[in-house]
C-alpha atoms as a PDB file:
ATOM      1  CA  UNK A   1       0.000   0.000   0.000  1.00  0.00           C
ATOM      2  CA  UNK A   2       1.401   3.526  -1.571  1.00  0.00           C
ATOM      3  CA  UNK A   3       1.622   5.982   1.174  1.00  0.00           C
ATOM      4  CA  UNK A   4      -1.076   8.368  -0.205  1.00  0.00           C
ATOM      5  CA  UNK A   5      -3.913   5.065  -0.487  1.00  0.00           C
ATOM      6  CA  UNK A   6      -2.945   4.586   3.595  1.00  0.00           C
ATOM      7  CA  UNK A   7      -3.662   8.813   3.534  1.00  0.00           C
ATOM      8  CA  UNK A   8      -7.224   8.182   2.070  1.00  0.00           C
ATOM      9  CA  UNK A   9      -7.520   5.271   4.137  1.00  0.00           C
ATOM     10  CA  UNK A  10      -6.952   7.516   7.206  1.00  0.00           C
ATOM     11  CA  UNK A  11      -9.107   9.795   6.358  1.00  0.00           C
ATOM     12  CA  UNK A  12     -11.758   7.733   4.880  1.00  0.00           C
ATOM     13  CA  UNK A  13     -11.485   6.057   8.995  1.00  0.00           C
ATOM     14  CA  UNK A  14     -11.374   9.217  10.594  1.00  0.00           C
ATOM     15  CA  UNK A  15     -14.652  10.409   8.667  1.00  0.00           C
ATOM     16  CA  UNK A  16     -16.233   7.391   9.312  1.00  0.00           C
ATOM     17  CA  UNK A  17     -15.539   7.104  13.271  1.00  0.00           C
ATOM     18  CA  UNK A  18     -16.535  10.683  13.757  1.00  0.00           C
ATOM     19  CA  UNK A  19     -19.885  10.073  12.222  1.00  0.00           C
ATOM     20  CA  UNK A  20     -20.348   7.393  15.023  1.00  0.00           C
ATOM     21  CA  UNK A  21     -19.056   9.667  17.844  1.00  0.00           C
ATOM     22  CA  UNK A  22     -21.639  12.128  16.186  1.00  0.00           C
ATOM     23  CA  UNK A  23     -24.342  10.059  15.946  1.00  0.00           C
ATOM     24  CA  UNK A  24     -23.665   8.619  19.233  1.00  0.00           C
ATOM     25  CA  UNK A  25     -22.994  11.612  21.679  1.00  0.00           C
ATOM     26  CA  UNK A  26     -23.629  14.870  19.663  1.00  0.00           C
ATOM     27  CA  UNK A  27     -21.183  17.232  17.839  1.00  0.00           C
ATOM     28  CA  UNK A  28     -20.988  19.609  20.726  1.00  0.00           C
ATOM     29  CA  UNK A  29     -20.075  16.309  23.493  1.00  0.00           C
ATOM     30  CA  UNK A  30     -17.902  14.217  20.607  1.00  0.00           C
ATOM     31  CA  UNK A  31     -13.800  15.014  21.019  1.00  0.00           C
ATOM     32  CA  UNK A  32     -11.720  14.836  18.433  1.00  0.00           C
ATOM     33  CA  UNK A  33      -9.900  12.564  21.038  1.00  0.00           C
ATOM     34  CA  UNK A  34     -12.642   9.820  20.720  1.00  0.00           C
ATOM     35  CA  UNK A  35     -12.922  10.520  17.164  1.00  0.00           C
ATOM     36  CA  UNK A  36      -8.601   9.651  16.509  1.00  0.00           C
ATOM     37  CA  UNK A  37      -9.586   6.829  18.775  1.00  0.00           C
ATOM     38  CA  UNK A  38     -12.645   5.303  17.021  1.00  0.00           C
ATOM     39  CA  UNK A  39     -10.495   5.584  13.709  1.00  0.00           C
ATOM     40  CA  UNK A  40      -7.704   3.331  15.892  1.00  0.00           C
ATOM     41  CA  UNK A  41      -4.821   6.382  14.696  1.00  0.00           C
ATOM     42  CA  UNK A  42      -3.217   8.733  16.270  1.00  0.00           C
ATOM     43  CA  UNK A  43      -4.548  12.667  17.504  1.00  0.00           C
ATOM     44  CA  UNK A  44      -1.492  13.812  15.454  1.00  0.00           C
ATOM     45  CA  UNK A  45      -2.845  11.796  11.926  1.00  0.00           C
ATOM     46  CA  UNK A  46      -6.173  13.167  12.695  1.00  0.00           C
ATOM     47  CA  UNK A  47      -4.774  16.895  12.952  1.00  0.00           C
ATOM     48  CA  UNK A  48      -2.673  16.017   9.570  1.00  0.00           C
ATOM     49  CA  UNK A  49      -6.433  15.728   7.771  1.00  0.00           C
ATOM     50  CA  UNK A  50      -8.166  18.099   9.929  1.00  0.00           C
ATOM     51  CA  UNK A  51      -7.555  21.316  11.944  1.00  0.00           C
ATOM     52  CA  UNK A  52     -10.692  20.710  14.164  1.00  0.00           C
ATOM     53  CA  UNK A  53     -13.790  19.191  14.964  1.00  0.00           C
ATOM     54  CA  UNK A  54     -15.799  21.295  12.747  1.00  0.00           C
ATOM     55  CA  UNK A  55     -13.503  20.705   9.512  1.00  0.00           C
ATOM     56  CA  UNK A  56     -14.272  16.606  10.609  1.00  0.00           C
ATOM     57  CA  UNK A  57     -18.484  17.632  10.850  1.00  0.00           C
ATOM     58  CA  UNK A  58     -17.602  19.549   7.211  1.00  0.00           C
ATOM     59  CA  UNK A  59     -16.683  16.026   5.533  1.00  0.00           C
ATOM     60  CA  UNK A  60     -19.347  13.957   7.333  1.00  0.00           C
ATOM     61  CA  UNK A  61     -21.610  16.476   5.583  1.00  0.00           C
ATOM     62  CA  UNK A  62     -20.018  16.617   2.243  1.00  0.00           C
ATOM     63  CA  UNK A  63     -20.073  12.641   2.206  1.00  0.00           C
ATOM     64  CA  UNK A  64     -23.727  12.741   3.053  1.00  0.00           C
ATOM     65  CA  UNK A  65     -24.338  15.226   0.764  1.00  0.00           C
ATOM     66  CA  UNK A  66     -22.666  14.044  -1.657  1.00  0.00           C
ATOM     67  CA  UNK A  67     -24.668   9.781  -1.372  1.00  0.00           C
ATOM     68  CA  UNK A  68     -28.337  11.498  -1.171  1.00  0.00           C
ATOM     69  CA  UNK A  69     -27.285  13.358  -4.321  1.00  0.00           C
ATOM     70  CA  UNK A  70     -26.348  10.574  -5.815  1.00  0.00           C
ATOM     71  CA  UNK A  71     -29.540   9.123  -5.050  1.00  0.00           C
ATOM     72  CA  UNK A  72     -31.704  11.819  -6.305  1.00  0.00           C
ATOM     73  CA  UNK A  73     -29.705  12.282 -10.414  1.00  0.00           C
ATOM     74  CA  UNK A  74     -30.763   8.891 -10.854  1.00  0.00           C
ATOM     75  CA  UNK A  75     -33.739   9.427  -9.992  1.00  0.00           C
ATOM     76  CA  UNK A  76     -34.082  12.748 -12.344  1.00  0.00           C
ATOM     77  CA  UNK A  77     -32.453  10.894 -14.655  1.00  0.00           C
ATOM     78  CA  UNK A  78     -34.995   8.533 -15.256  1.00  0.00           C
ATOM     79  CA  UNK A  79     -37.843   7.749 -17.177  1.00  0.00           C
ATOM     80  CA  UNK A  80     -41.503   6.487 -16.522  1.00  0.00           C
ATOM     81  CA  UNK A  81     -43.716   7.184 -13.922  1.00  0.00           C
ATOM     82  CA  UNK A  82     -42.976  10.357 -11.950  1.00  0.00           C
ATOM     83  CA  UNK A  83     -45.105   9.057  -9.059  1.00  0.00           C
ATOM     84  CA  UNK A  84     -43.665   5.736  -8.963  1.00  0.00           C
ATOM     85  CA  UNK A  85     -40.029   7.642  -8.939  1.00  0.00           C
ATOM     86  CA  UNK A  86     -40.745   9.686  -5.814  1.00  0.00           C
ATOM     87  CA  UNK A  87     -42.159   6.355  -4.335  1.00  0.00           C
ATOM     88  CA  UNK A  88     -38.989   4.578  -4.975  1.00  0.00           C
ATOM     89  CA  UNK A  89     -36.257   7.616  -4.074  1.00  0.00           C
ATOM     90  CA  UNK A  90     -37.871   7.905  -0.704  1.00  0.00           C
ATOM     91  CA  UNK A  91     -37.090   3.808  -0.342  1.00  0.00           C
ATOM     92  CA  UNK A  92     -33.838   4.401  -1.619  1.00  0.00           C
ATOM     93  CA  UNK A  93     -32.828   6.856   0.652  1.00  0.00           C
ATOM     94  CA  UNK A  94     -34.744   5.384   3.790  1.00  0.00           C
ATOM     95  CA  UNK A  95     -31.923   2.170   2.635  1.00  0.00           C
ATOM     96  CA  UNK A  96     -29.104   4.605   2.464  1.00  0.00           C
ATOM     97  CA  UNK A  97     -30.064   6.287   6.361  1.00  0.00           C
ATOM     98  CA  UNK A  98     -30.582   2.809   7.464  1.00  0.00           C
ATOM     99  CA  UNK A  99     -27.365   0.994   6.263  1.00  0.00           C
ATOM    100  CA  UNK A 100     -25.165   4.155   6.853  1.00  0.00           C
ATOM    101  CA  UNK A 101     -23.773   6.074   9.620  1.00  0.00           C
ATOM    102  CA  UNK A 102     -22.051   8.765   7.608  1.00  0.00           C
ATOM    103  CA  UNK A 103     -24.927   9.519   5.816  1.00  0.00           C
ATOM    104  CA  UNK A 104     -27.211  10.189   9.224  1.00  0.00           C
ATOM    105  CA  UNK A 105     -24.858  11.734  11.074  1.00  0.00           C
ATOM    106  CA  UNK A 106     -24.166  13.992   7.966  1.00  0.00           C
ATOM    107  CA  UNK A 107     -27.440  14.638   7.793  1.00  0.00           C
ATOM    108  CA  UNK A 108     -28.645  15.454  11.031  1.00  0.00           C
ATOM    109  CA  UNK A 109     -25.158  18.023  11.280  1.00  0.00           C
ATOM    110  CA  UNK A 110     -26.810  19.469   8.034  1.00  0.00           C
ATOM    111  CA  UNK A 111     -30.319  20.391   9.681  1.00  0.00           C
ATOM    112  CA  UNK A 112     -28.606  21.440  12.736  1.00  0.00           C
ATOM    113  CA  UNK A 113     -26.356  23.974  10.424  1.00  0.00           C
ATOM    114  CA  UNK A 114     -23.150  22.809  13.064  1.00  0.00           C
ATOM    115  CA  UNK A 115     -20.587  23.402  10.250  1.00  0.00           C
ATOM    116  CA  UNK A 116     -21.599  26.178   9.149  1.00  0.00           C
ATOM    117  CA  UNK A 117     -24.850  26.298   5.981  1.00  0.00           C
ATOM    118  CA  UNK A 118     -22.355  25.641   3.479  1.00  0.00           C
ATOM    119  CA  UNK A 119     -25.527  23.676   1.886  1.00  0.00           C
ATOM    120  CA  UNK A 120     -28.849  22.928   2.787  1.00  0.00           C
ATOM    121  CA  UNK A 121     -29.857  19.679   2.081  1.00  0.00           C
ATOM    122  CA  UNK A 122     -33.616  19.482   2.975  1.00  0.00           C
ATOM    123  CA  UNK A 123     -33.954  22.229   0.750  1.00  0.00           C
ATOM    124  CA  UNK A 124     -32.221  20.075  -1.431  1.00  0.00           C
ATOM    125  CA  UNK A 125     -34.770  17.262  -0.852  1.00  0.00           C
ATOM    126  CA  UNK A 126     -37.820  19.719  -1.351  1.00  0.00           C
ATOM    127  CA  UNK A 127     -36.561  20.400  -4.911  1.00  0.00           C
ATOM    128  CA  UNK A 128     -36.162  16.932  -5.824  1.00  0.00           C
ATOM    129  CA  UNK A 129     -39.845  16.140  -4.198  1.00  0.00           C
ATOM    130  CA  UNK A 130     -41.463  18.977  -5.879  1.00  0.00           C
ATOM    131  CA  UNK A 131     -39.465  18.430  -9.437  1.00  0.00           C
ATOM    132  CA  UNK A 132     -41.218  14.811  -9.760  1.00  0.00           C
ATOM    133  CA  UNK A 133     -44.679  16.136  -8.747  1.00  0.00           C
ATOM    134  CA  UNK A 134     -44.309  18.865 -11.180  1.00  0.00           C
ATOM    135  CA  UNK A 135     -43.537  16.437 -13.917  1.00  0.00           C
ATOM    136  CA  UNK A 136     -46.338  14.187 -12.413  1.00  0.00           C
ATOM    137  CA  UNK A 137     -48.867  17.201 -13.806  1.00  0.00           C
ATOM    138  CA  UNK A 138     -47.446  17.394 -16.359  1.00  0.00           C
ATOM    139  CA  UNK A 139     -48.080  13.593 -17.305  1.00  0.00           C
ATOM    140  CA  UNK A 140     -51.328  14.174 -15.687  1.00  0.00           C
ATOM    141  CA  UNK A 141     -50.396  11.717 -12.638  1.00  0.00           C
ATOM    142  CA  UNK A 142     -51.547  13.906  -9.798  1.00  0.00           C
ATOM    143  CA  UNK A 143     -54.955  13.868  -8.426  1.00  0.00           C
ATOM    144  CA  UNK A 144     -57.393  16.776  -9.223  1.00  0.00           C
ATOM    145  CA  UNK A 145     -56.924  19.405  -6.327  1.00  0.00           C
ATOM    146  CA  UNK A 146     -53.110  18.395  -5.856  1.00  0.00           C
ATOM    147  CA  UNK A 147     -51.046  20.262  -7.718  1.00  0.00           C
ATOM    148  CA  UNK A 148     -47.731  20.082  -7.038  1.00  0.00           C
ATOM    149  CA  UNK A 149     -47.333  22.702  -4.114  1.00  0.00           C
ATOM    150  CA  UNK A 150     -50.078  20.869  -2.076  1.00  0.00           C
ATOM    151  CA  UNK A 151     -49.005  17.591  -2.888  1.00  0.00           C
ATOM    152  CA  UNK A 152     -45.498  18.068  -2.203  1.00  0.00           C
ATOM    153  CA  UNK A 153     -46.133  20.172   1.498  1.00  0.00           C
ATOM    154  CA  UNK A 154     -47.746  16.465   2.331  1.00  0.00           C
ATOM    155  CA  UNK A 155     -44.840  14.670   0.837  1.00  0.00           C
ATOM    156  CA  UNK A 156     -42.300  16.605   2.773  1.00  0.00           C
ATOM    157  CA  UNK A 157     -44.107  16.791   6.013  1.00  0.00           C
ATOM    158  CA  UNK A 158     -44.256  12.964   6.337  1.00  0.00           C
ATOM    159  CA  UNK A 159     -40.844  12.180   4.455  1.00  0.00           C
ATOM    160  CA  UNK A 160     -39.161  14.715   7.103  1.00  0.00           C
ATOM    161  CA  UNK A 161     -41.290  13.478   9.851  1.00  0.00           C
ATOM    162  CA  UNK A 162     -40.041   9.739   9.376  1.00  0.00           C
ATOM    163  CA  UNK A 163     -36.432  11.045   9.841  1.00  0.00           C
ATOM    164  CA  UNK A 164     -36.516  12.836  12.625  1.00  0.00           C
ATOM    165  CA  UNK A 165     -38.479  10.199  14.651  1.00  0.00           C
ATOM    166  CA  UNK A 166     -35.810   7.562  13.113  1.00  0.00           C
ATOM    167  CA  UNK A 167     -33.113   9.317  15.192  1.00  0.00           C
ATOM    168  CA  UNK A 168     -34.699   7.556  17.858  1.00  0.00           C
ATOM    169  CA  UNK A 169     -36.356   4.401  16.010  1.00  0.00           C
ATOM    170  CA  UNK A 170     -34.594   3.284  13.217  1.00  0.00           C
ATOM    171  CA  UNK A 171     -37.488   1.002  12.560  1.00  0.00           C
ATOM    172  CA  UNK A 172     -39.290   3.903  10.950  1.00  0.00           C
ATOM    173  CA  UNK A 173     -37.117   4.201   7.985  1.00  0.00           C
ATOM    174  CA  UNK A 174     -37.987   0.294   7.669  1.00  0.00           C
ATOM    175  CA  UNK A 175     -39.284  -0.545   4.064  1.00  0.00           C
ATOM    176  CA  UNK A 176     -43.011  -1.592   6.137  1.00  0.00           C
ATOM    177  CA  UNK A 177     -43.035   1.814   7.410  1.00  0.00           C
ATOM    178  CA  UNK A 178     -42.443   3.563   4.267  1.00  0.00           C
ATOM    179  CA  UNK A 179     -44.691   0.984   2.557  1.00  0.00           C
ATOM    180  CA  UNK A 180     -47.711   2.333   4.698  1.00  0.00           C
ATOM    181  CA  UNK A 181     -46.979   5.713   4.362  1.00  0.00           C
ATOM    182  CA  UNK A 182     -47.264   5.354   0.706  1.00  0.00           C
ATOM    183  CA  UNK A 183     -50.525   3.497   0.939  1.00  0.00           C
ATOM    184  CA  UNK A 184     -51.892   6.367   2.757  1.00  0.00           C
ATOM    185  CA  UNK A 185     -50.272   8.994   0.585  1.00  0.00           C
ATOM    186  CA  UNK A 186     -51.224   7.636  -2.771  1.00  0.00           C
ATOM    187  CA  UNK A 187     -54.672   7.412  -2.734  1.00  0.00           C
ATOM    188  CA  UNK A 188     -54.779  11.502  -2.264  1.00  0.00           C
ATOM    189  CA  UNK A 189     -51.961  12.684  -4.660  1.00  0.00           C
ATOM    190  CA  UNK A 190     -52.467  10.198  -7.578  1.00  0.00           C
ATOM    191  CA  UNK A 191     -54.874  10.001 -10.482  1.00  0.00           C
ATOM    192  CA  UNK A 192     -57.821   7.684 -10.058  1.00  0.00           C
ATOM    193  CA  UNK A 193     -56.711   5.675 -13.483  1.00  0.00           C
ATOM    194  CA  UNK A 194     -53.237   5.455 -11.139  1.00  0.00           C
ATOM    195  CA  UNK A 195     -55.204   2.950  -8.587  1.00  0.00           C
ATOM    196  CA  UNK A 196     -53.185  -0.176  -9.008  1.00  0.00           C
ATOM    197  CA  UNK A 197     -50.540   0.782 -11.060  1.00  0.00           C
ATOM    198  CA  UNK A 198     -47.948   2.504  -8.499  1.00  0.00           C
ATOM    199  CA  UNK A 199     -46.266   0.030  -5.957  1.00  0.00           C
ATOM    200  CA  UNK A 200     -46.101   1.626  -2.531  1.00  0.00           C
ATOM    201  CA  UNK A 201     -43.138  -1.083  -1.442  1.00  0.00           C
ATOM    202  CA  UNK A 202     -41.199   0.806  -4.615  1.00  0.00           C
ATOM    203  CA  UNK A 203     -40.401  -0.956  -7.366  1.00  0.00           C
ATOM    204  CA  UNK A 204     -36.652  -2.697  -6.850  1.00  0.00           C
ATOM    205  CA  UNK A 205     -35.647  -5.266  -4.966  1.00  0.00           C
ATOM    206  CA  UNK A 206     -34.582  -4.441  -1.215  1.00  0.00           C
ATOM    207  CA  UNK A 207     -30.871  -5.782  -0.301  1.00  0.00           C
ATOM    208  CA  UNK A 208     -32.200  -6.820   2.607  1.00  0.00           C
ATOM    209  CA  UNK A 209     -31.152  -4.470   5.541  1.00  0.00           C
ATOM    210  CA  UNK A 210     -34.427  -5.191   7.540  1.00  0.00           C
ATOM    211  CA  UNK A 211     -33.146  -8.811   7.979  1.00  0.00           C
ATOM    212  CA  UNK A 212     -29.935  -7.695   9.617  1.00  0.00           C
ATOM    213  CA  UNK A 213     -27.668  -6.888   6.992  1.00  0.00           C
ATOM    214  CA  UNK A 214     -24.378  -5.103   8.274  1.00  0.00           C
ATOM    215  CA  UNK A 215     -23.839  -1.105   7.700  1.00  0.00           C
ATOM    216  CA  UNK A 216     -22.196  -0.003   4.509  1.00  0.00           C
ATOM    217  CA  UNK A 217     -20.250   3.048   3.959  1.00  0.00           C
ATOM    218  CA  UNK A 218     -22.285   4.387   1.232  1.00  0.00           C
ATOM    219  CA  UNK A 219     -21.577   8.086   1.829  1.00  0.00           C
ATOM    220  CA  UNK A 220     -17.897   6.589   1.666  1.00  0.00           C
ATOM    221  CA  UNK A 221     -17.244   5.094  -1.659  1.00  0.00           C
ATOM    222  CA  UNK A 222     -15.019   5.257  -4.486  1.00  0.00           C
ATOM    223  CA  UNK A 223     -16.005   8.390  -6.036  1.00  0.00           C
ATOM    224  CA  UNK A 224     -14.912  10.464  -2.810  1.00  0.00           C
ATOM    225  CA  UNK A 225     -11.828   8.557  -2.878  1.00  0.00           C
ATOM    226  CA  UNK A 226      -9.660  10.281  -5.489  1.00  0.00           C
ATOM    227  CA  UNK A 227     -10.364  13.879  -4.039  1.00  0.00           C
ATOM    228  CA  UNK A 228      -9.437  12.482  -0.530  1.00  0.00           C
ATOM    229  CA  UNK A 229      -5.917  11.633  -2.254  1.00  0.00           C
ATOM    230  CA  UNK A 230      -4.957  15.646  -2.597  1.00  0.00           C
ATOM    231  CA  UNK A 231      -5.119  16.067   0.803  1.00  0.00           C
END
């Protein structure tokens, strides 16, 4: 192993142990001590990558950010039902809180503006809600009486709700909670010749996180990887 892949490596440890510490105590309890720890280096490697605890919160952010983003171009990206879309990106990212640490812990720092709002990513979220309801009028997919700035206020209260109550219970970002929501939710926003056709459960297959599968480090993968190497 080069020197510069054990750098990323580092860092890549360092990011991921102070999303746990996070997650775990708060930013404002969490020491950068516990964090160097967690990551099983030294305070002095940690320092190398970061000058403080709020640089650390900065790239749990940006590694959140930078998953849920991910998350939400494909689904822009795509084509068919706008309904079913929204449906399935609020499954995908329910997966993505569920299976990953840096992604919640990036999150939550996010809402609670602790580094600084360098972005805003529930803003970001009400975009990407009320882009697919806008292009589910326009397909003539929404309910009459639901245009898109009603429909979407209901979208975001729930899809917002869910999160904030999973910081407590996880088992509301389950795919059976967000499978009843959408049972509730889809009779009101969607066109009566709709009424069969959308699949509240979403529409691909779940990897299986509700049956115990391990936490990934989505918010982690390659793509961050060869920006971590400059530093």
């Amino acid at each position: 192993m080069t020197k510069q892949d054990r750098a990323v490596r580092t860092r890549l440890a360092l990011i991921r142990s102070a999303a746990e510490q996070f997650e775990a105590r708060g930013y404002v309890r969490a020491s950068l001590a516990e964090i160097s720890a967690g990551a099983g280096v030294s305070s002095g490697a940690l320092h190398f990558h970061f000058a403080n605890k709020a640089a650390v919160a900065e790239a749990v952010e940006h590694a959140a950010a930078r998953a849920l983003r991910e998350i939400a171009a494909r689904v822009r990206g795509g084509d068919g039902c706008a309904l079913q879309r929204l449906v399935d990106v609020t499954h995908h990212v329910a997966r993505l809180l569920c299976a990953d640490v840096v992604a919640r812990a990036g999150l939550r720092l996010n809402a609670e503006a602790v580094a600084g709002r360098v972005r805003d990513l529930r803003r970001e979220w009400r975009e990407c809600v009320h882009e697919l309801l806008a292009e589910a009028e326009r397909r003539g997919e929404l309910a009459v009486g639901m245009p898109p700035h009603r429909s979407s206020a209901v979208v975001l209260a729930a899809t917002t709700g869910i999160e904030v109550l999973a910081r407590e219970d996880p088992g509301w970002l389950a795919r059976p909670s967000l499978t009843d929501l959408w049972h509730l939710l889809l009779p009101c926003v969607a066109a009566p010749h709709l009424e069969g056709a959308l699949d509240p459960a979403g529409t691909e297959p779940d990897p299986g996180r509700e049956a115990g599968e391990k936490e990934t480090d989505g918010a982690l993968e390659e793509p961050d990887r060869a920006g971590l190497a400059l530093r």
